[in-house]
Structures are given as C-alpha cells and as structure tokens.
Protein backbone atom coordinates (compact mmCIF):
# COMPACT_ATOMS: atom_id res chain seq x y z
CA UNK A 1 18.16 -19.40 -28.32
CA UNK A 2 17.30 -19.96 -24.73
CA UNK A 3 13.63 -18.76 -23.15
CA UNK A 4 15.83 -17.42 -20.06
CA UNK A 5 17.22 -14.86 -22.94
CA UNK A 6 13.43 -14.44 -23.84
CA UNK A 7 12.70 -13.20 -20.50
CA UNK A 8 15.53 -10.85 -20.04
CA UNK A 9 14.89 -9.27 -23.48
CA UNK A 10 11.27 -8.91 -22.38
CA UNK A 11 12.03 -7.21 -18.90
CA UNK A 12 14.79 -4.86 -20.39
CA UNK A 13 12.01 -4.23 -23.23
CA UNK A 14 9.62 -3.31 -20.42
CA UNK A 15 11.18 -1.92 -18.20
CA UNK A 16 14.02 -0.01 -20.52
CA UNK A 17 16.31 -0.30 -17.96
CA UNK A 18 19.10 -3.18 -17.30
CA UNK A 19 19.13 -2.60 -13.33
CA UNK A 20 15.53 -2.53 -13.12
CA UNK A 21 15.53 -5.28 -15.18
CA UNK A 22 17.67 -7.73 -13.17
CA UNK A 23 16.02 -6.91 -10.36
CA UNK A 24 12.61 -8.02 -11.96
CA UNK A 25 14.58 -11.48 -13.10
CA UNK A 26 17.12 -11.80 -9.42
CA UNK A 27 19.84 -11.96 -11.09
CA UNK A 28 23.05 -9.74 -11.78
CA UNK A 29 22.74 -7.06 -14.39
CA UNK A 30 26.28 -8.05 -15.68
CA UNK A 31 24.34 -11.75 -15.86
CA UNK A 32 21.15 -10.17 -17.96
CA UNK A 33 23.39 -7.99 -20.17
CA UNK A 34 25.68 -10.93 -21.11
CA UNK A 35 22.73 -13.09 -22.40
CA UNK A 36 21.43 -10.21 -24.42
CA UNK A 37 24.62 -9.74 -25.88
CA UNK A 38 24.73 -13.57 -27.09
CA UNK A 39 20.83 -13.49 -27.86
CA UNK A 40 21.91 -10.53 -29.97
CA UNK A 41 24.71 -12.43 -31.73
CA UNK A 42 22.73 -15.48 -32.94
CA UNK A 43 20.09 -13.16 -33.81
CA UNK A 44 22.66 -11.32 -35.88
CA UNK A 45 21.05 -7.76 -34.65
CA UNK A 46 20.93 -5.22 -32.09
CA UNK A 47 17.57 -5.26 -30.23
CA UNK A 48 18.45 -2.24 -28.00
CA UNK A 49 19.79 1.29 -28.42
CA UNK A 50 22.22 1.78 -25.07
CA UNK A 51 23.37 5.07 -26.65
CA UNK A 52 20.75 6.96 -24.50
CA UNK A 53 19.90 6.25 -20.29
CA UNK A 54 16.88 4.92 -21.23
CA UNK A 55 17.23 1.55 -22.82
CA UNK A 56 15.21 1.93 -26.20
CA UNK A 57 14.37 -0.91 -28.85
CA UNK A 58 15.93 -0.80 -31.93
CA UNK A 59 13.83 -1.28 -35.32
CA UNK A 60 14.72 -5.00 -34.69
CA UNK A 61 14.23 -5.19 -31.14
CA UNK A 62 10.41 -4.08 -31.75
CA UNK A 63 10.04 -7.05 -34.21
CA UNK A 64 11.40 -9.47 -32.23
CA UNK A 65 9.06 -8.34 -28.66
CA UNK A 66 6.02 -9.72 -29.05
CA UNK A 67 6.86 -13.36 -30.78
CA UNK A 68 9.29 -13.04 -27.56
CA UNK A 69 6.64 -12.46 -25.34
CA UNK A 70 4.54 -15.41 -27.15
CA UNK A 71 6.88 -17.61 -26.91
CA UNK A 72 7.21 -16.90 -23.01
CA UNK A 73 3.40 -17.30 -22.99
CA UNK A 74 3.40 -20.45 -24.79
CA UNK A 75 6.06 -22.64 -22.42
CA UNK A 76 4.30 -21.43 -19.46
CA UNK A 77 0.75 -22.21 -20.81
CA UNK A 78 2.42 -25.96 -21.31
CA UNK A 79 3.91 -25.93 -17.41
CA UNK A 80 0.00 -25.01 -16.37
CA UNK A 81 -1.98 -27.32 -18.65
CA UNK A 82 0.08 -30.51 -16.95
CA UNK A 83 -0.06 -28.80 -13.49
CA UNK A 84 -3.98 -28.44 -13.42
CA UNK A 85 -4.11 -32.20 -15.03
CA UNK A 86 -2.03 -33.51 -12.10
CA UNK A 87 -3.29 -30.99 -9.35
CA UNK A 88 -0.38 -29.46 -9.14
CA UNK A 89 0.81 -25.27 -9.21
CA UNK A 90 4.10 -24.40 -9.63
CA UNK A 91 6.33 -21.66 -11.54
CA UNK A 92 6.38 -17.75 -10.04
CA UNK A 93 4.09 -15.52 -9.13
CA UNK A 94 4.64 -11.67 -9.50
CA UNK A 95 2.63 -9.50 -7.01
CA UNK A 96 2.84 -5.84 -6.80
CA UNK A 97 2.14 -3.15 -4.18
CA UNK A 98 1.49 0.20 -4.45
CA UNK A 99 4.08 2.43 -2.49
CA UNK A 100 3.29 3.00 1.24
CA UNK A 101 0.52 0.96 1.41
CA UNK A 102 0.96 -2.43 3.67
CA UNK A 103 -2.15 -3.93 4.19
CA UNK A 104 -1.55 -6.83 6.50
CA UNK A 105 -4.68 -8.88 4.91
CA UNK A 106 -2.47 -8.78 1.75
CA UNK A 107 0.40 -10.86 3.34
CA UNK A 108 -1.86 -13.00 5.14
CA UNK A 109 -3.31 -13.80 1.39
CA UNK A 110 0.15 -14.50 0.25
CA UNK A 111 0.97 -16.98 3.79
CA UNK A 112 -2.12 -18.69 2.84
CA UNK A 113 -1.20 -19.30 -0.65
CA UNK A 114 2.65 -20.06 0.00
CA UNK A 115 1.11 -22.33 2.51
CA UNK A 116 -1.08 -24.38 0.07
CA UNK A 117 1.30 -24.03 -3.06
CA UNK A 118 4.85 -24.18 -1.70
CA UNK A 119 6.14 -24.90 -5.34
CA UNK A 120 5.38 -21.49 -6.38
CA UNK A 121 7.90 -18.63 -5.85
CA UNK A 122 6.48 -15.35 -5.09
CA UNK A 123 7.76 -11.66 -5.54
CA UNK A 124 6.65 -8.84 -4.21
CA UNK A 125 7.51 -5.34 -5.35
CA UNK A 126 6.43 -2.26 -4.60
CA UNK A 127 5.74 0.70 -7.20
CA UNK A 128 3.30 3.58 -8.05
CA UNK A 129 -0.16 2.85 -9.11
CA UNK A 130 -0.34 4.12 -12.60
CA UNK A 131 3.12 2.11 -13.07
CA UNK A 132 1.35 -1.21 -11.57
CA UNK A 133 -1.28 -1.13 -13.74
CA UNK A 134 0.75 -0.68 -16.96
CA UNK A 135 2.78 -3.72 -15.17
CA UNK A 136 -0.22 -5.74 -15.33
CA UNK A 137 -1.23 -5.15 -18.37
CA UNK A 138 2.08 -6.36 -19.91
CA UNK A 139 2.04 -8.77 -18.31
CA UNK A 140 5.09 -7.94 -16.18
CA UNK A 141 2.79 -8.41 -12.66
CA UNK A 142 0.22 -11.28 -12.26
CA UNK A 143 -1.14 -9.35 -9.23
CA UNK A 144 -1.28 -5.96 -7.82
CA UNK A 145 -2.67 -3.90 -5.38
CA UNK A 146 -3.26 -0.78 -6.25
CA UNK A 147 -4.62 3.08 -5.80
CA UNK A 148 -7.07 4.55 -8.33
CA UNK A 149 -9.72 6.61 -8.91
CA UNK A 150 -11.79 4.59 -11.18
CA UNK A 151 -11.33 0.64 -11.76
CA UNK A 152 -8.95 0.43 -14.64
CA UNK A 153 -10.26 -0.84 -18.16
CA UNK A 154 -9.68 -4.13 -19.37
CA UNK A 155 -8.32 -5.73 -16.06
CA UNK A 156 -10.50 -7.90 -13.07
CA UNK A 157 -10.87 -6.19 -10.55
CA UNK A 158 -11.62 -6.86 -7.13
CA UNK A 159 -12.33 -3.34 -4.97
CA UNK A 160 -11.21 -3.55 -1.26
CA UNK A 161 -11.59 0.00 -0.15
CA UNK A 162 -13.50 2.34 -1.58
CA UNK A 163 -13.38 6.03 0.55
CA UNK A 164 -14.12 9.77 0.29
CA UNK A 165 -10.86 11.99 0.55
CA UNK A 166 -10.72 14.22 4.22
CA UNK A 167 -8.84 17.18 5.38
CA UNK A 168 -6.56 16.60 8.24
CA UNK A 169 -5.32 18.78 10.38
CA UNK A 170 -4.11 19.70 13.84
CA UNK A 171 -6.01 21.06 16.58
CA UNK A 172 -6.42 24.60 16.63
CA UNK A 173 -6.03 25.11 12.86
CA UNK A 174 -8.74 26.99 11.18
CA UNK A 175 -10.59 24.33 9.24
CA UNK A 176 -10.69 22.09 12.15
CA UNK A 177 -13.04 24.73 13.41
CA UNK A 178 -15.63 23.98 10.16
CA UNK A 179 -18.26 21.77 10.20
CA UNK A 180 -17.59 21.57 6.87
CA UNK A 181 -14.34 21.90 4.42
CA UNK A 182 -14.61 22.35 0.37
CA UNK A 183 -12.00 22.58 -1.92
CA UNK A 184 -11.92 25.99 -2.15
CA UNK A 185 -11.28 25.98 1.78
CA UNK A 186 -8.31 23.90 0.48
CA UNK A 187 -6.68 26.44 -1.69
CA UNK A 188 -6.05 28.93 0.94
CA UNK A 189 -3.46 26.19 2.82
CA UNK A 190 -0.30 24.79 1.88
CA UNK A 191 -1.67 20.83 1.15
CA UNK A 192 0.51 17.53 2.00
CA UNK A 193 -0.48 14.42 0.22
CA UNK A 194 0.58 11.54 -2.16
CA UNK A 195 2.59 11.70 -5.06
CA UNK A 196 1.25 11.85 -8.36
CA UNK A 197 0.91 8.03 -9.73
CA UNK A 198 -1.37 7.13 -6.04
CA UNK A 199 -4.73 6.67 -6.09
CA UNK A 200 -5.36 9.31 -3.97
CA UNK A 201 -3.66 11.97 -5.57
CA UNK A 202 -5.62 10.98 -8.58
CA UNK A 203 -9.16 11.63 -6.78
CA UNK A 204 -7.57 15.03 -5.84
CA UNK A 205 -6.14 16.23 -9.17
CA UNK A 206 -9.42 15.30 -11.18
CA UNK A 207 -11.69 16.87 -8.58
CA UNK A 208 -9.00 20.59 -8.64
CA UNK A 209 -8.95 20.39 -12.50
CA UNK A 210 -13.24 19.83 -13.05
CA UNK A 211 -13.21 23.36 -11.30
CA UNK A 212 -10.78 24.93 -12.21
CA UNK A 213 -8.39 25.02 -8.78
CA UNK A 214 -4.45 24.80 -8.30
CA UNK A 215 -3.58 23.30 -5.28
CA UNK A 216 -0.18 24.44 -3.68
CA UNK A 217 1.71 20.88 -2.66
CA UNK A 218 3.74 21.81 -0.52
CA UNK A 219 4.84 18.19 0.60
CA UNK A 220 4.70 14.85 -0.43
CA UNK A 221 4.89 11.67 0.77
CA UNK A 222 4.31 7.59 -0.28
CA UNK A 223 3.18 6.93 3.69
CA UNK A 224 0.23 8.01 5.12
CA UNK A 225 2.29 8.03 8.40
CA UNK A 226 4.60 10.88 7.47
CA UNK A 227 2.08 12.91 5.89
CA UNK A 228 -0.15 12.53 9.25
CA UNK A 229 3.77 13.76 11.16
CA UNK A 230 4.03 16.52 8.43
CA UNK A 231 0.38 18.03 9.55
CA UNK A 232 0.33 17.53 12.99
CA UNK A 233 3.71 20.06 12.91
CA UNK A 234 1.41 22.74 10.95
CA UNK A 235 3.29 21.60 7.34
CA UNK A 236 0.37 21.90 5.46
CA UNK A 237 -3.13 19.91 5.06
CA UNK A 238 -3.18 16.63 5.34
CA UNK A 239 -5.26 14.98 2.33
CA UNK A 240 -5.88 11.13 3.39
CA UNK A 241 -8.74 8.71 3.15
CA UNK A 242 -11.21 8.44 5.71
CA UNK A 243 -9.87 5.18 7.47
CA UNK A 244 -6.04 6.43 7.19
CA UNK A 245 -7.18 9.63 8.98
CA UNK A 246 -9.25 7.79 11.65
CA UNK A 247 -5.52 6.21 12.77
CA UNK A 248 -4.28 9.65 13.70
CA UNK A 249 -7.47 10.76 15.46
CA UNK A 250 -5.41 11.41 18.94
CA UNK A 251 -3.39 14.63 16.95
CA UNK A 252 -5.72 15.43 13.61
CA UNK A 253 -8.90 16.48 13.38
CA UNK A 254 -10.55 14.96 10.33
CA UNK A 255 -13.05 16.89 7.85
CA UNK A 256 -14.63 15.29 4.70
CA UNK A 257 -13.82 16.96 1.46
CA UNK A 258 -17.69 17.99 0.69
CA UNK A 259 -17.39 18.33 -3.20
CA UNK A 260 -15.42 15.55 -3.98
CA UNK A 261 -17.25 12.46 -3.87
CA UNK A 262 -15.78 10.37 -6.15
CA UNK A 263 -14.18 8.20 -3.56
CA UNK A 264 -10.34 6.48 -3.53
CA UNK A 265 -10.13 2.93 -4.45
CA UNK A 266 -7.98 0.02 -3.40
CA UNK A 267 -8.42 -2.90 -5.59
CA UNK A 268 -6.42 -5.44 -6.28
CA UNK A 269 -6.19 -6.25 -10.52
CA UNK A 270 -5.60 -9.10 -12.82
CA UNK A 271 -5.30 -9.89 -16.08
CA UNK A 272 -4.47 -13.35 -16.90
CA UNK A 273 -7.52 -15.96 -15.32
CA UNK A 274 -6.07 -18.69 -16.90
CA UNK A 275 -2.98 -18.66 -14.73
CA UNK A 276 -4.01 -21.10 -12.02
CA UNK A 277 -1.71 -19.21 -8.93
CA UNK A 278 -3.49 -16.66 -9.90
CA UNK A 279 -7.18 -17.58 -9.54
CA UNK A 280 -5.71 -19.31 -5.78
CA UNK A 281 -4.43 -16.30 -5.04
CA UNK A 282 -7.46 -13.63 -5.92
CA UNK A 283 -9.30 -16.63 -3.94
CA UNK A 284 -7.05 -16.50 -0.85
CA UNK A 285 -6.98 -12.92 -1.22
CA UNK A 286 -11.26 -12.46 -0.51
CA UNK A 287 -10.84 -14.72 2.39
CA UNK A 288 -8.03 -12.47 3.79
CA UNK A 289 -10.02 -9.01 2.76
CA UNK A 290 -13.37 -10.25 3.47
CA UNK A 291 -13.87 -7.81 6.32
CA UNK A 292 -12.70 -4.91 4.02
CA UNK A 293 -14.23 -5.91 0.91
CA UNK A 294 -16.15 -2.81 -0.43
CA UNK A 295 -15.87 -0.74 2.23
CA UNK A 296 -17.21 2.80 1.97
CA UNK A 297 -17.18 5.30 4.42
C-alpha cells in the first residue's frame, strides 16, 4: 500500500468522480483508476460502487476514508515538522477561486509566495462558493477565496470585501429614474445575476425568502462582466456589488438595494494553521489585499 493510492482514494472519495478526481491529483484518470484497482486488490475489497455516474463508497470504502485521510495527514505533518526545523517549506499548496472572480491582489499573493518558497507547487482551481468551502473543510483546498453571505463556521477567515447588493441598469430604464430601489421594485423586472452557490446570489435569495418574494432570473452568469453586457441590452436587472457596478458606470446606472443590508462578502478561508505554506500565504495574502481589506461601501 502506497500513500499515492491514499490520495487518489481520498480525491475519488471526495470528489465521487474519477475525472474530477485526476484533475485534482494531474494525472490521467486511466492512471488514478489503475491504482485503485490494485489498492482494491491488496485490500481484498471494493471501496467504490461505479454501478451509478456518481462514484459512491461502498460499506468498505467508508471504513477505510478517514484512517486514509489520517494517514495522508500524518506523512505530511512529518514533511512540515523537519521543514520548519530546517527553515525550509516545501510540498503543494491547493488554492481555490470562486468562479468569475479574478482579483489581481490574489495572484500577486501567490507571485510573492512562489517567489519566497519556490519548493512549493501551487494549484489553483476555480469552483462555486458553497463547493469551496465544503473543499476546505475536507481538507481538499488549503486556501480559497470565496463568496458568502456570512463568514462560514469553523474556518479562519480573513474578509476582503464586504458590500451592499445594487440594481443596475441602463439609462432610461425605469428604476434608474428612483432615488431609491427596494426589492419589491425588483419583482416587477426580469433580474440577471449569479448562480446559485456565489456569494452574491446568497445575499439575494435570503433577503427574497425573509419576505416572502420570488424573483424571476431570467439570466445568469459566473462574470460580473457579462451580466453588466446582459443589462446594458435591456436583459433584465443587473444585481452586482457596489464596486463591480462602479466598473460599468459609463452604460449602468447603479441603485442600492435599500432593504437588504446584509452585505456580500469576499474572504478568503482556512482551515489547517499548522500547515506552514499556509500561514506564508494568508501572510502574503494581507500584504497583497491590504488596500481592500474590509472594505464596505
């Protein structure tokens, strides 16, 4: 038994997929399935039902996930106890990004730190919120930035935006006419905005549901860009944050969402403090955000 079967019986585990899983590991899925076949054999069980698309665990497979995952846990806490006696940080570093967002503060954090630890190899992948934050938590991310509408419980935080939702729209249209827009000015328009799984959306479905409303989403869209283009042709409402609006101030007229003032939040999470490339990174990361950091507007 090899910990490189470990890990590819912890990623298929996660992410009950075998593609998704060898792209979480880089290498071929015919690679990833052939050393869970011969993990399998000198267990002398099945660990996964393939019957199905989704990749479940069998009674077995359950057993066997989280001595797996301790195992995994234990050789890398023995790498990072002799790094941080000799100074040295090595091993990989999983970062994640929620979809459409590219900060550029982000990848100057993540120059920095390549800069200063060249031994450590970093991945970045992008994702929905809700699933970056269940990535974290299992471990499956050491990093990620990600949309919310409250701080997540049981993971560090670190907020770098934290903004009230606005109406966009073009000139012309009705609400850009109102000194003020509410939900219920909402309802009466076709609305484009995030997908569910953004922090944004989030803000927007709690607010609709604590009174009662049903948007119509017409459109949606991971990039604030195309649901600025989708507006500005008369598509719908655009629902952005404040600072994602103010880019598109030369075609949409921006209108703060009155009654919803629990703002959108950026923050990047972590779980696991004793990982040294983590703590450099979440410390490369404030330098690189430090003009953002807890911005409200």
């Amino acid at each position: 038994m090899e910990l490189r079967q470990l890990e590819y019986f912890v990623a298929v585990a996660e992410e009950r997929n075998f593609t998704r899983a060898a792209e979480r590991v880089h290498i071929s899925q015919s690679g990833v399935s052939a050393q869970i076949r011969q993990l399998e054999r000198e267990l002398g069980a099945e660990l996964f039902d393939r019957s199905a698309r989704t990749v479940t665990l069998t009674v077995a497979g359950k057993a066997a996930l989280e001595p797996a995952r301790a195992a995994l846990a234990a050789a890398g806490a023995v790498g990072q106890a002799v790094s941080e006696v000799t100074g040295l940080i090595r091993g990989r570093l999983t970062v994640g990004m929620v979809i459409g967002c590219t900060l550029a503060p982000l990848f100057d954090a993540l120059a920095a730190f390549h800069e200063a630890h060249p031994g450590v190899e970093i991945s970045l992948l992008e994702d929905s919120s809700d699933r970056l934050v269940e990535g974290v938590r299992t471990g499956a991310f050491d990093v990620a930035l990600t949309g919310a509408a409250t701080a997540p419980d049981g993971l560090e935080a670190l907020t770098i935006i934290s903004e009230r939702l606005v109406a966009a729209v073009p000139a012309g249209h009705p609400l850009a006419k109102q000194r003020q827009v509410t939900l219920r000015d909402l309802m009466t328009y076709p609305i484009v905005c995030m997908p569910p799984g953004t922090g944004l959306r989030a803000v927007l479905d709690q607010a609709c549901a604590a009174r009662g409303f049903h948007p119509t989403i017409a459109l949606q869209a991971g990039a604030a860009d195309a649901i600025a283009d989708l507006a500005a042709r008369g598509l719908g409402v655009a629902v952005l944050s404040d600072s994602m609006a103010e880019s598109y101030r030369d075609r949409l007229t921006a209108r703060t969402i009155a009654d919803v003032e629990t703002p959108a939040l950026l923050a990047l999470i972590w779980k696991n403090t004793r990982n040294p490339s983590v703590r450099e990174l979440i410390s490369h990361s404030r330098q690189a955000f430090a003009g953002l950091l807890g911005t409200r507007q």
